[in-house]
C-alpha atoms as a PDB file:
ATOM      1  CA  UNK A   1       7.415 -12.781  20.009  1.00  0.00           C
ATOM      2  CA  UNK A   2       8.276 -11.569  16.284  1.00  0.00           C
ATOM      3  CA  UNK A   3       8.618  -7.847  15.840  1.00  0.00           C
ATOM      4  CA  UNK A   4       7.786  -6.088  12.810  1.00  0.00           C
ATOM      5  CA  UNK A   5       8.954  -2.760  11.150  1.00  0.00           C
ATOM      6  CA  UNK A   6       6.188  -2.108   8.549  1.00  0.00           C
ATOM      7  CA  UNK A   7       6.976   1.370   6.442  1.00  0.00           C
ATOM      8  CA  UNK A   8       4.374   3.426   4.581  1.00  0.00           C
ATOM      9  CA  UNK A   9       1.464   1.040   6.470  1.00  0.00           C
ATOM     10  CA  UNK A  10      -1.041   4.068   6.298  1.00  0.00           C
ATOM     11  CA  UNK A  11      -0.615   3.820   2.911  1.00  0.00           C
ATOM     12  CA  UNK A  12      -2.700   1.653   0.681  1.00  0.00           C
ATOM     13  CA  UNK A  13      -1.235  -1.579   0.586  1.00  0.00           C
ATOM     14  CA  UNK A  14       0.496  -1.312   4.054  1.00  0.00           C
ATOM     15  CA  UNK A  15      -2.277  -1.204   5.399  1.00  0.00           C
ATOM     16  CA  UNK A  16      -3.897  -3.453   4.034  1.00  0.00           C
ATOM     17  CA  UNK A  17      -0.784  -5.659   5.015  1.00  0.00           C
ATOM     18  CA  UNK A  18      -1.310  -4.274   8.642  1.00  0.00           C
ATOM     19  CA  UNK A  19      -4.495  -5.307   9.323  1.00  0.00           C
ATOM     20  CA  UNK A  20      -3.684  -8.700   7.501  1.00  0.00           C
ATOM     21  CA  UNK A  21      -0.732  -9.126  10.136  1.00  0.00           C
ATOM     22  CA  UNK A  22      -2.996  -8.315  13.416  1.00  0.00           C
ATOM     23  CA  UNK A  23      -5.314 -10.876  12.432  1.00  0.00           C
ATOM     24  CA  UNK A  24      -3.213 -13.896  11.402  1.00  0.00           C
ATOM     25  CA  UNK A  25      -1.618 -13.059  14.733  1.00  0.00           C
ATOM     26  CA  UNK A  26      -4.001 -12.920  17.999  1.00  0.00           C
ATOM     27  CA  UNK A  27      -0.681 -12.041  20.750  1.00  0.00           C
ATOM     28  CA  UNK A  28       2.720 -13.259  19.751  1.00  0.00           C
ATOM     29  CA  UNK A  29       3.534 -10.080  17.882  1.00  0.00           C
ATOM     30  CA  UNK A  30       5.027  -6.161  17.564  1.00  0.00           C
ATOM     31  CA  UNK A  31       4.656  -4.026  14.878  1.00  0.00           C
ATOM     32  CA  UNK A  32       6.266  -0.679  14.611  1.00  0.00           C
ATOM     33  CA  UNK A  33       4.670   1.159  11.756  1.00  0.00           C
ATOM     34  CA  UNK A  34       6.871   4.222  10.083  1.00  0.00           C
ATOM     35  CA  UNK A  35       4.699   6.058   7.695  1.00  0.00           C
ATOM     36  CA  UNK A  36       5.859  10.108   7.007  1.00  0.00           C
ATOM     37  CA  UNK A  37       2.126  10.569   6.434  1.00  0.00           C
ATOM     38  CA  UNK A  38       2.275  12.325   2.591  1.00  0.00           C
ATOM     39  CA  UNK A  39      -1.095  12.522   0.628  1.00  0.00           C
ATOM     40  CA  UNK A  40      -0.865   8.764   0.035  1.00  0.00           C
ATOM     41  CA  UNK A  41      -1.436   8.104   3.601  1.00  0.00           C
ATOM     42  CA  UNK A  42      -4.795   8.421   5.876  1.00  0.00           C
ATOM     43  CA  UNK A  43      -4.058   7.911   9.754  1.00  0.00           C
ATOM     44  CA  UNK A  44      -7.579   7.085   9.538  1.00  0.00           C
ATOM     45  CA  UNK A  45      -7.136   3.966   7.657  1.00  0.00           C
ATOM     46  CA  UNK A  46      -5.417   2.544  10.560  1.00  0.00           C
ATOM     47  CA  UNK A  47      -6.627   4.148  13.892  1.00  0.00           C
ATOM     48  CA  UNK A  48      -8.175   1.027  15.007  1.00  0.00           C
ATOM     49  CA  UNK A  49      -4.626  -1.158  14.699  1.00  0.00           C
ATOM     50  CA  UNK A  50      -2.725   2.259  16.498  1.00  0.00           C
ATOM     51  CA  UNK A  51      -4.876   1.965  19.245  1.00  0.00           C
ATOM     52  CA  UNK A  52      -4.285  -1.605  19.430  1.00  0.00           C
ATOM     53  CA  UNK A  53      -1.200  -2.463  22.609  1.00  0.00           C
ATOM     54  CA  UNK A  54       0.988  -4.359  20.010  1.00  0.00           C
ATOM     55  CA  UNK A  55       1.270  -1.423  17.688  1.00  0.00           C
ATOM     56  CA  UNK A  56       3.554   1.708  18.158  1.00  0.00           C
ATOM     57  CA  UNK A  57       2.986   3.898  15.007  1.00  0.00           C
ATOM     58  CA  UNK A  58       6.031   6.927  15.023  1.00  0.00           C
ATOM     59  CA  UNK A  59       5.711   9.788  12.307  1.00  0.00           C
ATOM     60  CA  UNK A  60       9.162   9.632  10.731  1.00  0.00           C
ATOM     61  CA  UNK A  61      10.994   9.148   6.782  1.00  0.00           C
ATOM     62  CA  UNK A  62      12.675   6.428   5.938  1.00  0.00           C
ATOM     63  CA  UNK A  63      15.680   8.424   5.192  1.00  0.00           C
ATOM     64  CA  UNK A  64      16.398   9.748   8.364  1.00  0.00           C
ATOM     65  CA  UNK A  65      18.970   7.722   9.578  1.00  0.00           C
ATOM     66  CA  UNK A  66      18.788   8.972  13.096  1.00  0.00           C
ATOM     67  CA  UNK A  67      15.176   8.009  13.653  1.00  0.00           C
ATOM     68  CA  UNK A  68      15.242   4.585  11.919  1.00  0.00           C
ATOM     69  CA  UNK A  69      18.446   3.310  13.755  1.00  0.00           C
ATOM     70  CA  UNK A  70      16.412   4.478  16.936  1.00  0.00           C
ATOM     71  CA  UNK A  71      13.730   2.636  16.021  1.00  0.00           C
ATOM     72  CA  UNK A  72      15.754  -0.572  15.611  1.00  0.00           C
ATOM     73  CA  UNK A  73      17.968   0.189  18.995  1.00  0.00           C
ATOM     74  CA  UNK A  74      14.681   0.781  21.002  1.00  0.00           C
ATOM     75  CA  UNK A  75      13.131  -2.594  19.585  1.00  0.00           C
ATOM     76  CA  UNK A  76      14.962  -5.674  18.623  1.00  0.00           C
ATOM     77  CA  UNK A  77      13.071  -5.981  15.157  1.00  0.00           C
ATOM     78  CA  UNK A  78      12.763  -9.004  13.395  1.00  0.00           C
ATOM     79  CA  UNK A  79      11.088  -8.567  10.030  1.00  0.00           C
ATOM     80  CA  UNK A  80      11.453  -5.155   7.935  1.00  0.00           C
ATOM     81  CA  UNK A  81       8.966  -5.031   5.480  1.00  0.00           C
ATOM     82  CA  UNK A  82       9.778  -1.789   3.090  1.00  0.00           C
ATOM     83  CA  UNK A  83       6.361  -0.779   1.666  1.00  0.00           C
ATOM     84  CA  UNK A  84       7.242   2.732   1.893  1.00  0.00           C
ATOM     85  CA  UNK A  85       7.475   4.363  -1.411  1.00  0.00           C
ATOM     86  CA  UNK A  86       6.192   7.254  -3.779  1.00  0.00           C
ATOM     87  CA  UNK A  87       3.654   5.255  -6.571  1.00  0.00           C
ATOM     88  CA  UNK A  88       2.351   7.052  -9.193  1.00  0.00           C
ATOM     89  CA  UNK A  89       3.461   7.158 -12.683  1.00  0.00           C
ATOM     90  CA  UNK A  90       2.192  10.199 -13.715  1.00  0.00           C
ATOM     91  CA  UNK A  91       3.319  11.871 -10.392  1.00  0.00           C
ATOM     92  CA  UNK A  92       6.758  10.476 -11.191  1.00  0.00           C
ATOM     93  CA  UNK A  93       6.968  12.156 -14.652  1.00  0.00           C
ATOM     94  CA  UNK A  94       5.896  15.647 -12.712  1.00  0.00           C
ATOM     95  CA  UNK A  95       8.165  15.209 -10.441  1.00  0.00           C
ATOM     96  CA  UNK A  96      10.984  12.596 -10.188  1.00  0.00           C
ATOM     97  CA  UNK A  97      13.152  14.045  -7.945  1.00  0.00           C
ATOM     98  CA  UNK A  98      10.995  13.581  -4.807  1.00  0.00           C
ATOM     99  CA  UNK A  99      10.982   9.371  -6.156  1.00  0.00           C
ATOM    100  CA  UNK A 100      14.748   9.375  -6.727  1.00  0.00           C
ATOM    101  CA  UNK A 101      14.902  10.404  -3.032  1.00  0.00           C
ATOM    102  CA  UNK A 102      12.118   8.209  -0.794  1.00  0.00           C
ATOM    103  CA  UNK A 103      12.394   5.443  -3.130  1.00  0.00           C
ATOM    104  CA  UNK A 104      16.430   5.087  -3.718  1.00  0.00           C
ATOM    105  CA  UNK A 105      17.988   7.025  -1.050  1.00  0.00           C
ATOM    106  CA  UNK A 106      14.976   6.067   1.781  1.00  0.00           C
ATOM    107  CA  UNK A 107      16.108   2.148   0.707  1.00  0.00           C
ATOM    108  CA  UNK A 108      19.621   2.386   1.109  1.00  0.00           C
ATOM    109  CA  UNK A 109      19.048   4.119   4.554  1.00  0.00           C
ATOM    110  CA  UNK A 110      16.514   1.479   5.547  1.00  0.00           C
ATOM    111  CA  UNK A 111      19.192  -1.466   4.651  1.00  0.00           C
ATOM    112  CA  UNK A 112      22.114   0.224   5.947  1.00  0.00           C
ATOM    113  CA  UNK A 113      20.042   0.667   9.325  1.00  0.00           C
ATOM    114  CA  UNK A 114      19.032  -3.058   9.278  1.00  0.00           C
ATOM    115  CA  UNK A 115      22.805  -4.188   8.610  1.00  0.00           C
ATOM    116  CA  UNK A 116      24.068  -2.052  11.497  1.00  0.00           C
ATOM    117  CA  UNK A 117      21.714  -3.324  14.153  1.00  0.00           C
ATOM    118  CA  UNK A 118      21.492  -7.265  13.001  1.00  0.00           C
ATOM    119  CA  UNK A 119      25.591  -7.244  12.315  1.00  0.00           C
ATOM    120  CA  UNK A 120      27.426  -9.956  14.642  1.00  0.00           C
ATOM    121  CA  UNK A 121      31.033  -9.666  13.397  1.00  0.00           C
ATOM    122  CA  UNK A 122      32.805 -12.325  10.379  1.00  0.00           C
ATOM    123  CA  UNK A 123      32.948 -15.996  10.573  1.00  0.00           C
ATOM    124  CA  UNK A 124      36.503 -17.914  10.111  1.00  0.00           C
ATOM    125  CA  UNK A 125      36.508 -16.896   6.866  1.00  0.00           C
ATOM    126  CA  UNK A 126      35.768 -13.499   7.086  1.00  0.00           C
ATOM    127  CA  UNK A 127      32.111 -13.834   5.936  1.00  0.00           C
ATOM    128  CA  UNK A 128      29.689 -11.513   7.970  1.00  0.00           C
ATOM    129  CA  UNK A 129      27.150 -12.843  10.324  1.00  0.00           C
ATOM    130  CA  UNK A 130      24.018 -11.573  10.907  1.00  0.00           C
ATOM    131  CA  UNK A 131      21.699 -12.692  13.974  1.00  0.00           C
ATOM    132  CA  UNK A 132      19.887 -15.661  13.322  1.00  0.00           C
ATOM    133  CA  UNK A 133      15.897 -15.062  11.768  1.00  0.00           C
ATOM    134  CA  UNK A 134      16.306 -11.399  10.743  1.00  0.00           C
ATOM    135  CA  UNK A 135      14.864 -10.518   7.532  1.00  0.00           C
ATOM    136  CA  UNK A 136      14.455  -7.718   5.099  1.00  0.00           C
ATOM    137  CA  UNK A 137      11.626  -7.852   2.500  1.00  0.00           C
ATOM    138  CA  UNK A 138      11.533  -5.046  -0.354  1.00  0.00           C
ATOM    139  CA  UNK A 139       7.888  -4.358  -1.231  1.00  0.00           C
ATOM    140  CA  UNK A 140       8.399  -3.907  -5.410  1.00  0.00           C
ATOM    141  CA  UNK A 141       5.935  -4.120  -8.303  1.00  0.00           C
ATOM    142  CA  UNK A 142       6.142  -6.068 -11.720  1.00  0.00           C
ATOM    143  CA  UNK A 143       6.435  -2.161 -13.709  1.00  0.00           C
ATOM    144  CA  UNK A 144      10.337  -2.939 -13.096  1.00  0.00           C
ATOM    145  CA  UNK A 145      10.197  -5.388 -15.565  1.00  0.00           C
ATOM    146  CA  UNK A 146       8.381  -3.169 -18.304  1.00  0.00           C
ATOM    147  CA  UNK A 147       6.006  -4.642 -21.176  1.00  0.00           C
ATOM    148  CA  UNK A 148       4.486  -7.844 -23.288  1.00  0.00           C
ATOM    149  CA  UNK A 149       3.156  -7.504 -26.452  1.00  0.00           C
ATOM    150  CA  UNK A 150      -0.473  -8.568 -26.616  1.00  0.00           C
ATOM    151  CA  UNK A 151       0.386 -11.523 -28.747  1.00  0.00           C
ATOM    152  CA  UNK A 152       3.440 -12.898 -26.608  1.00  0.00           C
ATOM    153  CA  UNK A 153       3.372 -15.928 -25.135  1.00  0.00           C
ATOM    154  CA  UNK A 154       6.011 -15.334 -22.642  1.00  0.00           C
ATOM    155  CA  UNK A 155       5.520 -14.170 -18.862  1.00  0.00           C
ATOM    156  CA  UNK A 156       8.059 -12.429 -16.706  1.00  0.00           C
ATOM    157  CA  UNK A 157      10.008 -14.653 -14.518  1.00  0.00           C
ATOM    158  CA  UNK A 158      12.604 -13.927 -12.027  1.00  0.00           C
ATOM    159  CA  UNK A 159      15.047 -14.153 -14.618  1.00  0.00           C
ATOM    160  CA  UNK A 160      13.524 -11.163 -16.937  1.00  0.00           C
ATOM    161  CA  UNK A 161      15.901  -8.330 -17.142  1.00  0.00           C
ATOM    162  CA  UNK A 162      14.915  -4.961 -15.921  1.00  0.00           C
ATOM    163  CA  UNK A 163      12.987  -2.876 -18.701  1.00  0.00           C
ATOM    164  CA  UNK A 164      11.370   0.086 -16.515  1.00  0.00           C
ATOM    165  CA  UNK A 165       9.701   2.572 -18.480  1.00  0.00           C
ATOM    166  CA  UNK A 166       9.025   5.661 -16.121  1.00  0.00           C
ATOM    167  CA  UNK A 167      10.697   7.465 -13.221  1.00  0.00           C
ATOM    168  CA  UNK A 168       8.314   5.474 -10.583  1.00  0.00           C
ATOM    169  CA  UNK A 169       9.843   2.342 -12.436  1.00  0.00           C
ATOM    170  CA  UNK A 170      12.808   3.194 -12.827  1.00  0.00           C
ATOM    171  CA  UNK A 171      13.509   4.275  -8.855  1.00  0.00           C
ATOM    172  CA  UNK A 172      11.487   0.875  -7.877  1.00  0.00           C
ATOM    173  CA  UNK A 173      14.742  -1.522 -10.339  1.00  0.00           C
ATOM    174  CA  UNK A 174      17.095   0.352  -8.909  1.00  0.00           C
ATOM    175  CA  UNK A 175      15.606  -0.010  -5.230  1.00  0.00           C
ATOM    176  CA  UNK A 176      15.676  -3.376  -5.773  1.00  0.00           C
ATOM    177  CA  UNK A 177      19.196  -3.202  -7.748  1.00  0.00           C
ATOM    178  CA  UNK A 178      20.224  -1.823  -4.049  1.00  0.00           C
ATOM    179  CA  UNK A 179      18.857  -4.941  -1.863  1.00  0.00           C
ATOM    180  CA  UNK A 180      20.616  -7.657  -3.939  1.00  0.00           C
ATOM    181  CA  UNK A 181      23.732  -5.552  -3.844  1.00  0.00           C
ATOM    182  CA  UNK A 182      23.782  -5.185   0.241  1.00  0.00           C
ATOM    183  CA  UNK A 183      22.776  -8.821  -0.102  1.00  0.00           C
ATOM    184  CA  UNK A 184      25.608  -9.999  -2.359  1.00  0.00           C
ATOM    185  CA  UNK A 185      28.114  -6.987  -0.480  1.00  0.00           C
ATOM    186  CA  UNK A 186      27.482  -6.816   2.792  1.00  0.00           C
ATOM    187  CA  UNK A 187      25.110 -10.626   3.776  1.00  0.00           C
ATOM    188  CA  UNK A 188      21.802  -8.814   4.556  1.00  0.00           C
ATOM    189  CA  UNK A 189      19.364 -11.396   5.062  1.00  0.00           C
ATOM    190  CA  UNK A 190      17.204  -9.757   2.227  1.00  0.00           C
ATOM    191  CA  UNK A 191      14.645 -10.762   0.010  1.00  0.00           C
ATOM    192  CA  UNK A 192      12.421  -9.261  -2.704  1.00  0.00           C
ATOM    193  CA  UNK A 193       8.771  -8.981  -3.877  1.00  0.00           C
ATOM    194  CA  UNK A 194       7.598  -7.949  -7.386  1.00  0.00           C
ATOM    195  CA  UNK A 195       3.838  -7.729  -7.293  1.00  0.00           C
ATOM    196  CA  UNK A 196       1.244  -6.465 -10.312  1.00  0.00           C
ATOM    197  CA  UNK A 197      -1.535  -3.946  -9.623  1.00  0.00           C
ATOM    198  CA  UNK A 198      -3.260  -4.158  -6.634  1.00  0.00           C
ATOM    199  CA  UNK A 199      -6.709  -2.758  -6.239  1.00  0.00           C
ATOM    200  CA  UNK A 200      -9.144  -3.063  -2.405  1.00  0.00           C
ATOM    201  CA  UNK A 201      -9.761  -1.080   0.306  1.00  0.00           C
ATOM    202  CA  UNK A 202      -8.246   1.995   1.138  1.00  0.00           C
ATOM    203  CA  UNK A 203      -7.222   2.675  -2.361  1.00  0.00           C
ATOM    204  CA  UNK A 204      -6.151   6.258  -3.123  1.00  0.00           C
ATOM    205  CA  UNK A 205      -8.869   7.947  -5.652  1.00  0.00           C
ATOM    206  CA  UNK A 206      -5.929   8.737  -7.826  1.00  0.00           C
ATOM    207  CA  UNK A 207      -5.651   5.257  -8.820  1.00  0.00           C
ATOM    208  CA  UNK A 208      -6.749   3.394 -12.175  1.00  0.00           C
ATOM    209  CA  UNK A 209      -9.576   1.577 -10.819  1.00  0.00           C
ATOM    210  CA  UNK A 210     -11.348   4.001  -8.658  1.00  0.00           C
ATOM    211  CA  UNK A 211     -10.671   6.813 -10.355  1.00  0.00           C
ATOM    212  CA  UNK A 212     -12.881   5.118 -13.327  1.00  0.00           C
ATOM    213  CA  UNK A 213     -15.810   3.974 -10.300  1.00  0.00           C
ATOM    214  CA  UNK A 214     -15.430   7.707  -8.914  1.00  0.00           C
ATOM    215  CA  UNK A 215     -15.523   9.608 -13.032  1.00  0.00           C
ATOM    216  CA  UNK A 216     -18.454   6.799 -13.579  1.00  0.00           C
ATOM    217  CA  UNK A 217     -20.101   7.789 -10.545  1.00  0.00           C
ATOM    218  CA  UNK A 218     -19.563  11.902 -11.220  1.00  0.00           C
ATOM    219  CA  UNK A 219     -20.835  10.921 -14.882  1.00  0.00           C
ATOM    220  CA  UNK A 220     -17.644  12.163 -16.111  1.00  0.00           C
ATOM    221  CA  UNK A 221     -16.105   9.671 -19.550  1.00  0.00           C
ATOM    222  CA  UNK A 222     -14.084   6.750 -17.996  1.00  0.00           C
ATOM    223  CA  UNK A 223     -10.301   7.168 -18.830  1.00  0.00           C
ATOM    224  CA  UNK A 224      -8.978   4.909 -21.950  1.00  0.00           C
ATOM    225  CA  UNK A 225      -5.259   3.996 -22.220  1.00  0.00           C
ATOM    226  CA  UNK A 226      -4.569   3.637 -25.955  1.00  0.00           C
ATOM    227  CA  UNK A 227      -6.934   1.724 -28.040  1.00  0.00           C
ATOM    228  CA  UNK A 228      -8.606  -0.251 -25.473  1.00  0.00           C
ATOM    229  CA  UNK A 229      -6.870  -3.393 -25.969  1.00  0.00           C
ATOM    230  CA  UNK A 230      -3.815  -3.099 -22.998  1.00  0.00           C
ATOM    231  CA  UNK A 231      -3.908  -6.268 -20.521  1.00  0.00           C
ATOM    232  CA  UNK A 232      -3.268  -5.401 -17.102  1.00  0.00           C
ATOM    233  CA  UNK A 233      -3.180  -8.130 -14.255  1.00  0.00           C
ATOM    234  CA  UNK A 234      -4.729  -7.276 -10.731  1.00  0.00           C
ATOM    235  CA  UNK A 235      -4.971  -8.900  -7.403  1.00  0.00           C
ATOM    236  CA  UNK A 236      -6.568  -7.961  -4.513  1.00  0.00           C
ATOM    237  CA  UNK A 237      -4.731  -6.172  -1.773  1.00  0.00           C
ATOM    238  CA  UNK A 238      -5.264  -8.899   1.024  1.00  0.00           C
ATOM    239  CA  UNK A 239      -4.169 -11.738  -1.280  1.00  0.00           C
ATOM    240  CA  UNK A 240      -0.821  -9.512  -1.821  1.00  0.00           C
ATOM    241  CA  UNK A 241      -0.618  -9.268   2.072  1.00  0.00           C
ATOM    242  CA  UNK A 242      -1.218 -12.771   2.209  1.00  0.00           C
ATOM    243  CA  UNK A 243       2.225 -14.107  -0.121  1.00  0.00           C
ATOM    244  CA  UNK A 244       4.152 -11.374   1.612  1.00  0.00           C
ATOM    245  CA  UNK A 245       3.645 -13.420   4.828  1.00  0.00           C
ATOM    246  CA  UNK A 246       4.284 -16.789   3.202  1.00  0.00           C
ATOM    247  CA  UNK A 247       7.440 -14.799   1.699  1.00  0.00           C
ATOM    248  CA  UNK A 248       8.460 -13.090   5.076  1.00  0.00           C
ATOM    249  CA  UNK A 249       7.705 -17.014   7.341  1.00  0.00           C
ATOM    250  CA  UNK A 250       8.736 -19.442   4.412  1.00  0.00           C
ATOM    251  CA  UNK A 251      10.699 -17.766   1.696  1.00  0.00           C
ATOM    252  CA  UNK A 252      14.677 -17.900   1.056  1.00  0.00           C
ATOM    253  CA  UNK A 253      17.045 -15.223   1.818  1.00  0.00           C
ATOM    254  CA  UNK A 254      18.200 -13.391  -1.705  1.00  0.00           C
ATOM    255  CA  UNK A 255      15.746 -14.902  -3.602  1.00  0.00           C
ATOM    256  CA  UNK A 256      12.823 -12.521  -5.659  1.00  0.00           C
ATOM    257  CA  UNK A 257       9.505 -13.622  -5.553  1.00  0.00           C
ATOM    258  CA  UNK A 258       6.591 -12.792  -8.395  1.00  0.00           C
ATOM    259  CA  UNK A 259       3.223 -11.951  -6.654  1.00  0.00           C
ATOM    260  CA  UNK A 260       0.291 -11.986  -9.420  1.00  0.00           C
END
C-alpha cells in the first residue's frame, strides 16, 4: 500500500489532484490530506473523498512542526506532495508577509519533517540514507521563471534562471531554491514541478478565467491585461494531476519537471 501526504488538497488544484489519485487507485492506497482551510479552500470540494475509508483529512498548517511530524510518526508516508501554498499575485502585493511565511517557512518545515522521519543513518562514506521509495514532490508554477517577449522564439527549460516578478513568485523560486538545497545538503529524495496556469473545476472566482465567465455573466466589462496581446499558456487541472503522478511513479529524484 502507498501512502500519501497531499497539502492544501481542498484547495483548487489539490483537489483536483485528490480526486485524480482515488480514481487511478481502486484499494492499494492512503492519503492523508493537510489543508489549514483559508479562503482558498472549500471542505465541500472534497466531502465525498473525506468520507471515503482511505482518506484521513486533519485541519492543520504546514508550519507547525508538531502536527506534521505527528502526521508522519502516526503513518509511514510514502509520497509528500506539497500543493499547499498562498496563490494570488495581487494578494501577494497586498500582503506578502502571510506568502513569505506558508510558502517559505511552511516548505522548509514540510522537508525538514520528511528528512527526520525517512532518515536511516550515513553509508561508508558518510553519505545519508534515506528509506528506500520515499519521495518529496514540490507543487511550483512556471511564474518562477518570469517573462517572453511576444516575438521570442525561446521557451523556458529547466535550465532558465529564476526571473520572478512578484511576491507570490518570488516565495514560489525560493520554495523551490529550498528543496534542491535539502536535496543537494541533506539527500532528500526530492523532486520538483513547475506547471503554467491551470484552469477546471473547483476554481476559486478570484481567478483569471472565471472571474471573466462570472463579470461576463454579471454583465460587468471583462478584465484586460495591457493591450490585449499577452500569451498565457493553460492546462486543465486533471491533466496537471495527471504528470504529477507520472512525476511522483516514474520521475528521478532532484530532477525539475516543466508541466504545460
Amino acid at each position: 500500500m502507498k501512502r500519501y501526504l497531499v497539502t492544501g488538497a481542498a484547495g483548487f488544484i489539490g483537489a483536483n489532484f485528490l480526486k485524480y489519485l482515488l480514481k487511478k487507485y481502486e484499494e492499494d492506497i492512503y492519503v492523508v490530506v493537510l489543508d489549514k482551510l483559508t479562503y482558498a479552500g472549500n471542505l465541500g470540494t472534497i466531502k465525498d473523498e473525506i468520507a471515503d475509508s482511505r482518506v484521513r483529512f486533519v485541519k492543520g498548517d504546514i508550519r507547525n512542526a508538531e502536527l506534521v511530524a505527528n502526521i508522519f510518526a502516526e503513518t509511514d508516508i510514502d509520497y509528500v506532495v506539497n500543493f499547499a501554498a498562498e496563490s494570488h499575485v495581487d494578494r501577494s502585493i497586498a500582503n506578502p508577509q502571510l506568502f513569505l511565511e506558508t510558502n517559505i517557512l511552511g516548505t522548509q518545515n514540510m522537508l525538514d519533517c520528511a528528512r527526520k522521519a525517512w532518515y536511516r543513518g550515513k553509508d561508508s562514506e558518510g553519505k545519508p540514507l534515506y528509506a528506500e521509495g520515499k519521495k518529496f514532490l514540490q507543487v511550483s508554477t512556471d511564474e518562477v521563471y518570469g517573462d517572453l517577449a511576444l516575438d521570442d522564439p525561446a521557451r523556458f527549460t529547466e535550465e532558465t534562471p529564476y526571473r520572478p516578478s512578484s511576491p507570490y513568485s518570488s516565495t514560489k523560486a525560493s520554495s523551490d531554491l529550498l528543496v534542491r538545497a535539502w536535496h543537494r545538503t541533506f539527500g532528500v529524495r526530492a523532486t520538483i514541478s513547475n506547471c503554467s496556469n491551470n484552469y477546471g473545476p473547483y476554481q476559486h472566482v478570484e481567478k483569471f478565467i472565471p472571474r471573466q465567465v462570472t463579470n461576463l455573466i454579471d454583465g460587468v466589462r471583462p478584465r484586460l491585461y495591457g493591450d490585449g496581446r499577452n500569451v498565457r499558456d493553460w492546462i486543465h487541472a486533471e491533466d496537471h494531476s495527471s504528470a504529477v503522478w507520472e512525476i511522483l511513479t516514474r520521475g528521478r529524484i532532484g530532477e525539475t519537471y516543466l508541466i504545460g
